[in-house]
Protein backbone atom coordinates (compact mmCIF):
# COMPACT_ATOMS: atom_id res chain seq x y z
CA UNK A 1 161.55 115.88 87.55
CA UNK A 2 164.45 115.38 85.43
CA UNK A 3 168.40 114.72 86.68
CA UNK A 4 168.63 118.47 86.92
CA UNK A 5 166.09 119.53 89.03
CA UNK A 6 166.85 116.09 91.23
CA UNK A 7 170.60 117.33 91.82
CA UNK A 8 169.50 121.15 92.81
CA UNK A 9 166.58 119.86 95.41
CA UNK A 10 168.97 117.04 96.71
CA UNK A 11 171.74 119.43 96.69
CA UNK A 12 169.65 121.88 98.77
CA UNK A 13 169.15 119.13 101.13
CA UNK A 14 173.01 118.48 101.60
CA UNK A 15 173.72 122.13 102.34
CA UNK A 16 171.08 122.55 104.57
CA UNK A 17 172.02 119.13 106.54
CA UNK A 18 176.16 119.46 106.17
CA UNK A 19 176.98 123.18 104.27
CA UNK A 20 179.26 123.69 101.56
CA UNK A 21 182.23 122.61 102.61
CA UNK A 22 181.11 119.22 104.01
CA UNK A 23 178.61 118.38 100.96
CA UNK A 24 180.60 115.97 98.47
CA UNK A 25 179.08 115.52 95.09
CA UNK A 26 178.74 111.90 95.98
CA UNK A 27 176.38 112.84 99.17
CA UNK A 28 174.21 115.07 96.29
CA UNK A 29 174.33 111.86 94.20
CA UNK A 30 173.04 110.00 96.61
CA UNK A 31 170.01 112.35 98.02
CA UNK A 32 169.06 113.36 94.41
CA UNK A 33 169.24 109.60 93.28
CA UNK A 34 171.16 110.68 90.43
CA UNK A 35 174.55 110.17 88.81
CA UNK A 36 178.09 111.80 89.37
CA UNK A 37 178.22 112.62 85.60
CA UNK A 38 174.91 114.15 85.86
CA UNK A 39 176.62 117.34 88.34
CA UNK A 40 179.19 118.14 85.21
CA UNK A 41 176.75 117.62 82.62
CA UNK A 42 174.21 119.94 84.31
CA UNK A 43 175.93 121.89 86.16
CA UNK A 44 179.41 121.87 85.44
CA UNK A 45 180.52 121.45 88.50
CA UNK A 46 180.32 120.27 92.11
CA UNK A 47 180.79 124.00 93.18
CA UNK A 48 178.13 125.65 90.75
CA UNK A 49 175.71 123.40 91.75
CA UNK A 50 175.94 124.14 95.28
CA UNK A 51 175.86 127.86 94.81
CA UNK A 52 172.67 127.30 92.21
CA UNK A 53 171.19 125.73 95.06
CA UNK A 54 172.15 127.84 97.73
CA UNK A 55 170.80 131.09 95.60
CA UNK A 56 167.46 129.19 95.15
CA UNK A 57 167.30 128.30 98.98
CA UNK A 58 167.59 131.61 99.44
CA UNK A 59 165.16 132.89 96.25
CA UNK A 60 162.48 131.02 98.30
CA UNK A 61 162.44 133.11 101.17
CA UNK A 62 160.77 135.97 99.49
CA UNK A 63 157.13 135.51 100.57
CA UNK A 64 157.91 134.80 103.85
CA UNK A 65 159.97 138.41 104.07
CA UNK A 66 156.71 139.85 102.78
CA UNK A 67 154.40 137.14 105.09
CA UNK A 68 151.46 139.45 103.83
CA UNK A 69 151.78 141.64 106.67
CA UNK A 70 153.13 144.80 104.43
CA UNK A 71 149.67 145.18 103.08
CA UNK A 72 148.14 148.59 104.54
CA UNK A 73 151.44 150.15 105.03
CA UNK A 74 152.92 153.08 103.18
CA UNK A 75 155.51 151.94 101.04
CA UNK A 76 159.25 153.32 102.00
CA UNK A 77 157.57 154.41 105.40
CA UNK A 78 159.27 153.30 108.90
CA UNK A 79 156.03 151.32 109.48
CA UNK A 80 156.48 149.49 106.49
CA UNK A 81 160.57 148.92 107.02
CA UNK A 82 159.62 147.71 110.39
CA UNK A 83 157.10 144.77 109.56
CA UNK A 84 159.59 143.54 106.38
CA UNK A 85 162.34 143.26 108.61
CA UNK A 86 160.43 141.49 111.45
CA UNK A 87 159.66 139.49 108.82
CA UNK A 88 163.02 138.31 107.42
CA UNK A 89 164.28 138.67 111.18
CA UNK A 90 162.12 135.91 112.17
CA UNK A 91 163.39 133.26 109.36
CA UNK A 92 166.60 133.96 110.88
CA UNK A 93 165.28 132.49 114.57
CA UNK A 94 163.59 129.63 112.81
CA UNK A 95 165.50 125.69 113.78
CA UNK A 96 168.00 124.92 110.79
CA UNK A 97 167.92 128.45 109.20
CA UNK A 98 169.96 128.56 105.90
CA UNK A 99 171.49 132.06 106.90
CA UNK A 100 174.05 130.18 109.32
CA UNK A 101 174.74 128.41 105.79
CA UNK A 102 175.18 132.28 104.39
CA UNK A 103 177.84 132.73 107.56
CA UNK A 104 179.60 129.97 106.20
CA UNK A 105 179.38 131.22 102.58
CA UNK A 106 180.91 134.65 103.37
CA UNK A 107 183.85 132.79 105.71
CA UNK A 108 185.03 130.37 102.69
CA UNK A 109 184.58 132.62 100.01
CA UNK A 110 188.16 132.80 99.02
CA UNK A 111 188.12 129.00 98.92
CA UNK A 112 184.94 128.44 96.72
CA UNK A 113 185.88 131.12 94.03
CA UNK A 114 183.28 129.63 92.12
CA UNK A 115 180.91 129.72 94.72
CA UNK A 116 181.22 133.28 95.12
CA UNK A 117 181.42 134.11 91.64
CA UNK A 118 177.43 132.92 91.44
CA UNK A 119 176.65 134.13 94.60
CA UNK A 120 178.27 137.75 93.46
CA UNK A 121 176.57 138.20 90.77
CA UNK A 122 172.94 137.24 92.82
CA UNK A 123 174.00 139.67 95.13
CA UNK A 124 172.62 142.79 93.23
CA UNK A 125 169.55 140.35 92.14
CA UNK A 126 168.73 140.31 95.89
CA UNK A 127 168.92 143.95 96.53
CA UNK A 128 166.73 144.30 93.81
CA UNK A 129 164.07 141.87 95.02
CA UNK A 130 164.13 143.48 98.55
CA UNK A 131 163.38 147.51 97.21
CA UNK A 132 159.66 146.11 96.17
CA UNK A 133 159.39 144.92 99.24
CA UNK A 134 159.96 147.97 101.54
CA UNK A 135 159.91 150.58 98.81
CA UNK A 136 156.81 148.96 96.45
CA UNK A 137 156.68 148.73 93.29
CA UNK A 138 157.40 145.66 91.26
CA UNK A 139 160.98 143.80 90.91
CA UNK A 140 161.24 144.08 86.64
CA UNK A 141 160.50 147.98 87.29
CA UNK A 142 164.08 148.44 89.67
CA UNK A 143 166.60 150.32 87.81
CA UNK A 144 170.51 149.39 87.81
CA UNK A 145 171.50 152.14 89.90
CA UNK A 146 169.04 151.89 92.00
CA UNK A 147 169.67 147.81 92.67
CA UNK A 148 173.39 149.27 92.79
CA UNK A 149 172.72 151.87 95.57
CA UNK A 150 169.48 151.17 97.86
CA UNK A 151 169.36 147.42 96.87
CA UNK A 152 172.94 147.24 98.43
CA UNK A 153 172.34 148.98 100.94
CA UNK A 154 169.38 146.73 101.93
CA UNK A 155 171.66 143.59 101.35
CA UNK A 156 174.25 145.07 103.66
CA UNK A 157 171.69 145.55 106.31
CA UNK A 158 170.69 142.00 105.75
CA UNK A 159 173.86 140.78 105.97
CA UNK A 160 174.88 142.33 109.19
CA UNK A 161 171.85 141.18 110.62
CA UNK A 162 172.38 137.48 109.70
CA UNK A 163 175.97 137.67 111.19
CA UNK A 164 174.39 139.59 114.57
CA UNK A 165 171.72 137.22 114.58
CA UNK A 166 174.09 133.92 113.87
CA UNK A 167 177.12 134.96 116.31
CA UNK A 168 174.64 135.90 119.47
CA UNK A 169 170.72 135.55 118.87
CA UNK A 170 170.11 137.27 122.30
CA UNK A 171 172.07 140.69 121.66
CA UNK A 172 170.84 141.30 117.98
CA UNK A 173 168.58 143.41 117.07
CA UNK A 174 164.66 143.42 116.42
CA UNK A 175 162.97 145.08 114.06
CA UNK A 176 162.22 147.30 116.52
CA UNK A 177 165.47 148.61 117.23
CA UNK A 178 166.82 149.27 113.40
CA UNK A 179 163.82 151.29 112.70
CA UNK A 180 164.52 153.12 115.97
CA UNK A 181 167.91 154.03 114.31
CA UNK A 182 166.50 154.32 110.63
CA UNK A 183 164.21 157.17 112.20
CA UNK A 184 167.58 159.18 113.85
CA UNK A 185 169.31 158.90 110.88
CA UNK A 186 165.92 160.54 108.87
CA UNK A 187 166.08 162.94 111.49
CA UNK A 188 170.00 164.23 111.55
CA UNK A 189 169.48 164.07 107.71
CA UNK A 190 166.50 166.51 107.19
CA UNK A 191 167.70 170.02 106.87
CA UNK A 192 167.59 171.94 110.02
């Protein structure tokens, strides 16, 4: 690996041990076994590293939202929305979790414009990666509008869920539950 792979995997390390706001470049520097000039050179700064990071800790949770288990479902059915959000319900319960990290993301925003500048523009990037998921099809194939409309709406399900599931783990809800309200809503929406 080179100096800029070393600072995003060290720097992935630091948020997931102290978050943003506690992760100097000098702890990076010191995990990746790199330089300070190296986070400027690569990166440009301290700040868009730790977002590039934090948008490829999250990147790698794809496969375990899928965890295989959508196979022999119908894609877009309740069946199907049921098992994907089981899935990315249960990285949420796992020790260390890096959506308490996305908690503290959305509370310092306004501090870290940078930071939310990158993670902004991933934003519609992760709706887009989540309609193959419970809607099939592949990722390229997702249209603007449609990474603009259902993809958001996905991500705003998401993030509810991670600030339910970080603020009281024993009052959110399971999988169980949203597609319990997914199928009222299908219901008070078909034409009577």
């Amino acid at each position: 690996m080179g100096h800029r792979e070393d600072l995003l995997e060290g720097a992935k390390r630091c948020l997931l041990a102290k978050g943003f706001m506690r992760t100097t470049a000098r702890d990076v520097v010191k995990e990746s076994g790199t330089n300070l000039a190296s986070i400027g050179y690569h990166y440009g700064s301290k700040d868009a590293l730790l977002a590039q990071a934090y948008i490829s800790l999250v990147e790698g949770m794809g496969d375990a939202f899928d965890g295989g288990t959508v196979d022999g479902t119908e894609p877009g059915s309740p069946e199907r929305f049921e098992r994907v959000w089981s899935n990315i319900i249960g990285t949420m319960k796992e020790p260390g979790s890096i959506w308490r990290l996305s908690m503290e993301v959305l509370a310092i925003g306004d501090q870290l414009p940078e930071v939310r500048d990158h993670l902004a523009v991933a934003q519609r990037e992760a709706g887009r990666g989540l309609i193959p998921l419970l809607m099939g099809g592949r990722e390229e194939d997702v249209s603007d509008e449609t990474a603009d409309t259902l993809g958001m709406f996905y991500v705003t399900l998401m993030t509810g869920l991670i600030a339910q599931w970080t603020f009281d783990p024993k009052t959110a809800p399971g999988a169980e539950q949203l597609t319990a309200g997914l199928r009222r809503v299908i219901e008070a929406a078909a034409p009577r």
